[in-house]
Protein backbone atom coordinates (compact mmCIF):
# COMPACT_ATOMS: atom_id res chain seq x y z
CA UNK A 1 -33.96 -133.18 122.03
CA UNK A 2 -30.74 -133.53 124.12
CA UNK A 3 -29.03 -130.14 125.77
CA UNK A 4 -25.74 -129.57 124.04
CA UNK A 5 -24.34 -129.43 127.91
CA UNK A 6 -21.33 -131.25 129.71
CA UNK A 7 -23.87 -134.22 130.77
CA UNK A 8 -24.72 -134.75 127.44
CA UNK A 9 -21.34 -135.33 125.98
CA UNK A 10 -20.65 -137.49 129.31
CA UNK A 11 -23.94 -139.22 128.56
CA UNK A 12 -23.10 -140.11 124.39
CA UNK A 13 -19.43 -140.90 125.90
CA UNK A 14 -21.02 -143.81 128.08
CA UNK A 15 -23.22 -145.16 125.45
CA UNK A 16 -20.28 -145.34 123.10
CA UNK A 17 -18.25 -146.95 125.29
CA UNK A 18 -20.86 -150.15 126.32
CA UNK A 19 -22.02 -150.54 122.54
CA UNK A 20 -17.96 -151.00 122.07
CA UNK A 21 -18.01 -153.03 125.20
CA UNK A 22 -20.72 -154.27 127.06
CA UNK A 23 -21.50 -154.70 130.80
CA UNK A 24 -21.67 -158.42 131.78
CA UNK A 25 -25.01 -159.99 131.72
CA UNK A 26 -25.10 -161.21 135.21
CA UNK A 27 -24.67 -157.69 136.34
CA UNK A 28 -26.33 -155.28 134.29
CA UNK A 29 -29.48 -153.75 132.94
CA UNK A 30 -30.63 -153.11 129.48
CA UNK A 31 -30.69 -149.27 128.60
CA UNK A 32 -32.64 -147.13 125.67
CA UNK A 33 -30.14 -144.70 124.17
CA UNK A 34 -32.80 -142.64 123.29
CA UNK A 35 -35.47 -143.12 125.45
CA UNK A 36 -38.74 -144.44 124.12
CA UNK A 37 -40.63 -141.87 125.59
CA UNK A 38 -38.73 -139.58 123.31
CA UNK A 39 -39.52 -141.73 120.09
CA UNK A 40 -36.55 -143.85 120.37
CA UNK A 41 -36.91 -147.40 118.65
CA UNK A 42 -36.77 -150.95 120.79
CA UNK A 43 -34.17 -152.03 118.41
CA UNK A 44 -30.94 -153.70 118.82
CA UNK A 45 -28.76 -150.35 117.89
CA UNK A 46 -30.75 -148.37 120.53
CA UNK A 47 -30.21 -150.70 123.44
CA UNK A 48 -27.01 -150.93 125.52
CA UNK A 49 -26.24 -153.16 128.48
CA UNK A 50 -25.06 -150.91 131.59
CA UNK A 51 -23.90 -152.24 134.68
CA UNK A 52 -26.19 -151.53 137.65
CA UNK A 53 -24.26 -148.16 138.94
CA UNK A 54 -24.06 -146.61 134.93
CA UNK A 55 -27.84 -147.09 134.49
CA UNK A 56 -28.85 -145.24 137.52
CA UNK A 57 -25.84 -142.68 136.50
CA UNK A 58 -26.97 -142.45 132.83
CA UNK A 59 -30.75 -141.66 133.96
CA UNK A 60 -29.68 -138.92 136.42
CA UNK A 61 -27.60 -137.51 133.50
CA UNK A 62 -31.34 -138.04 131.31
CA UNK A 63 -32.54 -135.22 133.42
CA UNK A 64 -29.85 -132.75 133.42
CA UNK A 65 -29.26 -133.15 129.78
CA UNK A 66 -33.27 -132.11 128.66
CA UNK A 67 -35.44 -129.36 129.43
CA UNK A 68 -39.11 -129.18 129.30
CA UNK A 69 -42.02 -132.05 129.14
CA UNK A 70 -38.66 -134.52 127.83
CA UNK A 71 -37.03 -133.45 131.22
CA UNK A 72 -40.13 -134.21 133.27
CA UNK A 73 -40.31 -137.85 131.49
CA UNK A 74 -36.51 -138.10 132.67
CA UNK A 75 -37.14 -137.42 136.17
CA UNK A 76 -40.38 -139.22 136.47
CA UNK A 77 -38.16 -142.34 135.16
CA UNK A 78 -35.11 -142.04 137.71
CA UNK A 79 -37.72 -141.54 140.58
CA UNK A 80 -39.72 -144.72 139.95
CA UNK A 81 -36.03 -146.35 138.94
CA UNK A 82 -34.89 -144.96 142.65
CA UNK A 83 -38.64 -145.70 144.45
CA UNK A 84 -38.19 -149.18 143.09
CA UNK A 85 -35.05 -150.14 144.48
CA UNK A 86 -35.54 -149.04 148.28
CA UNK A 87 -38.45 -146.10 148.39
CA UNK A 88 -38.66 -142.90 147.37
CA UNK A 89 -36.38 -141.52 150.13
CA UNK A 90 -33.74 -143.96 150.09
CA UNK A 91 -31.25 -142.13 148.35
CA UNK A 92 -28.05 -144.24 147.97
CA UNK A 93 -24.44 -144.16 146.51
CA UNK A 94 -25.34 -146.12 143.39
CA UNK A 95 -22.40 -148.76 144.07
CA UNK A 96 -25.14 -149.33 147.20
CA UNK A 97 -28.05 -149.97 144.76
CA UNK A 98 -25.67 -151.90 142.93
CA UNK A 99 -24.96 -154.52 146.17
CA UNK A 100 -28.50 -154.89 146.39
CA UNK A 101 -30.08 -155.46 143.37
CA UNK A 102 -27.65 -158.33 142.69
CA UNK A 103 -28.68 -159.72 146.09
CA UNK A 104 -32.38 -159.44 145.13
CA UNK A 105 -32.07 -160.83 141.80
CA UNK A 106 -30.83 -164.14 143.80
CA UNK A 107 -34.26 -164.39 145.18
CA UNK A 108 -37.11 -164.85 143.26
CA UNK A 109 -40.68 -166.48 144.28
CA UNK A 110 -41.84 -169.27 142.58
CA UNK A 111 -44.96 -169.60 140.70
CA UNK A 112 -46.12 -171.58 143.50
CA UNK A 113 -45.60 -168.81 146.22
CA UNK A 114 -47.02 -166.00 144.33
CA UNK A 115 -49.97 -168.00 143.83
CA UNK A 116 -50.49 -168.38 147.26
CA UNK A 117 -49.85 -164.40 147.99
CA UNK A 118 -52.50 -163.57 145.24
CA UNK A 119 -54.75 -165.91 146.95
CA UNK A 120 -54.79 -164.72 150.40
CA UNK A 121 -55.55 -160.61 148.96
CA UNK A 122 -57.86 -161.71 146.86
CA UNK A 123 -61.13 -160.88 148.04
CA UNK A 124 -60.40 -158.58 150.87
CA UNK A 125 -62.34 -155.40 152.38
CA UNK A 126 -60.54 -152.49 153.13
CA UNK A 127 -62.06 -150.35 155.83
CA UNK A 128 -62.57 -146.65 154.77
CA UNK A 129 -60.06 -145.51 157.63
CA UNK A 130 -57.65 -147.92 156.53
CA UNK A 131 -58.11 -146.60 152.45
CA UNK A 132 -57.67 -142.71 154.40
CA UNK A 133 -54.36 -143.92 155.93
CA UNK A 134 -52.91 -145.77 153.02
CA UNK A 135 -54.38 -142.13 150.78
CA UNK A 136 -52.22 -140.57 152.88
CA UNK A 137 -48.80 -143.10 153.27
CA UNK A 138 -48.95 -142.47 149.39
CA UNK A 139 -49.58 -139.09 148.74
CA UNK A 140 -47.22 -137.27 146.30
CA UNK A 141 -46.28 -140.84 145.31
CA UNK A 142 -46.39 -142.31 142.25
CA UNK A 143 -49.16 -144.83 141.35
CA UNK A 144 -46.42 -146.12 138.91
CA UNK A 145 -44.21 -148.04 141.04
């Protein structure tokens, strides 16, 4: 499953070092150990808690650690991870990611406000230029994110 490669052994050193010790809960993110899109189990012994900065490093290590359909899964994953946080360009030092994530997870909408967004889409006609321009914004993105 896993090259036997310099990121691998990096990669199992991280994961045994947050199961010994894990990242606060206020500043991190849960992790797979094995991934569960290579079989591995949603179980307590197969989840870690990384901060912010290791999860984004432990996914980029994902990709250079497998080879084949596994290594396509990884990359897919650290792309929408990326895309997610600031667009699929936006390329940041992870510490960077790390800033802003915990500044975004201090804002949340309410119920109440999420309503009202639903509400005012709901029901509305896209033009067939404006579905050509938005097919083209998103080309060679994923529908995923």
């Amino acid at each position: 499953m896993f090259l036997p490669n310099k990121y691998a052994s990096w990669y199992q050193a991280l994961m045994k070092k947050r199961t010994l010790d894990p990242a606060p809960r206020g500043e991190s993110e849960r992790h797979h150990k094995i991934p569960r899109s290579f079989g591995g189990p949603n179980t307590k012994d197969n989840i870690v808690r990384l901060t912010i900065r290791e999860h984004i490093i432990a996914h980029a290590m994902l990709v250079r650690m497998t080879a084949g359909p596994e290594k396509h899964k990884m990359a897919k994953a650290l792309g929408r991870m990326l895309s997610s946080r600031q667009g699929a360009l936006y390329k940041p030092r992870s510490s960077v990611f790390a800033a802003q994530l915990r500044m975004a997870a201090r804002w949340k909408m309410s119920d109440e406000q999420k309503a009202k967004v639903s509400e005012r889409h709901n029901g509305k006609v896209i033009s067939d230029e404006q579905k050509l321009k938005l097919s083209i914004s998103l080309k060679g993105k994923s529908q995923n994110q």
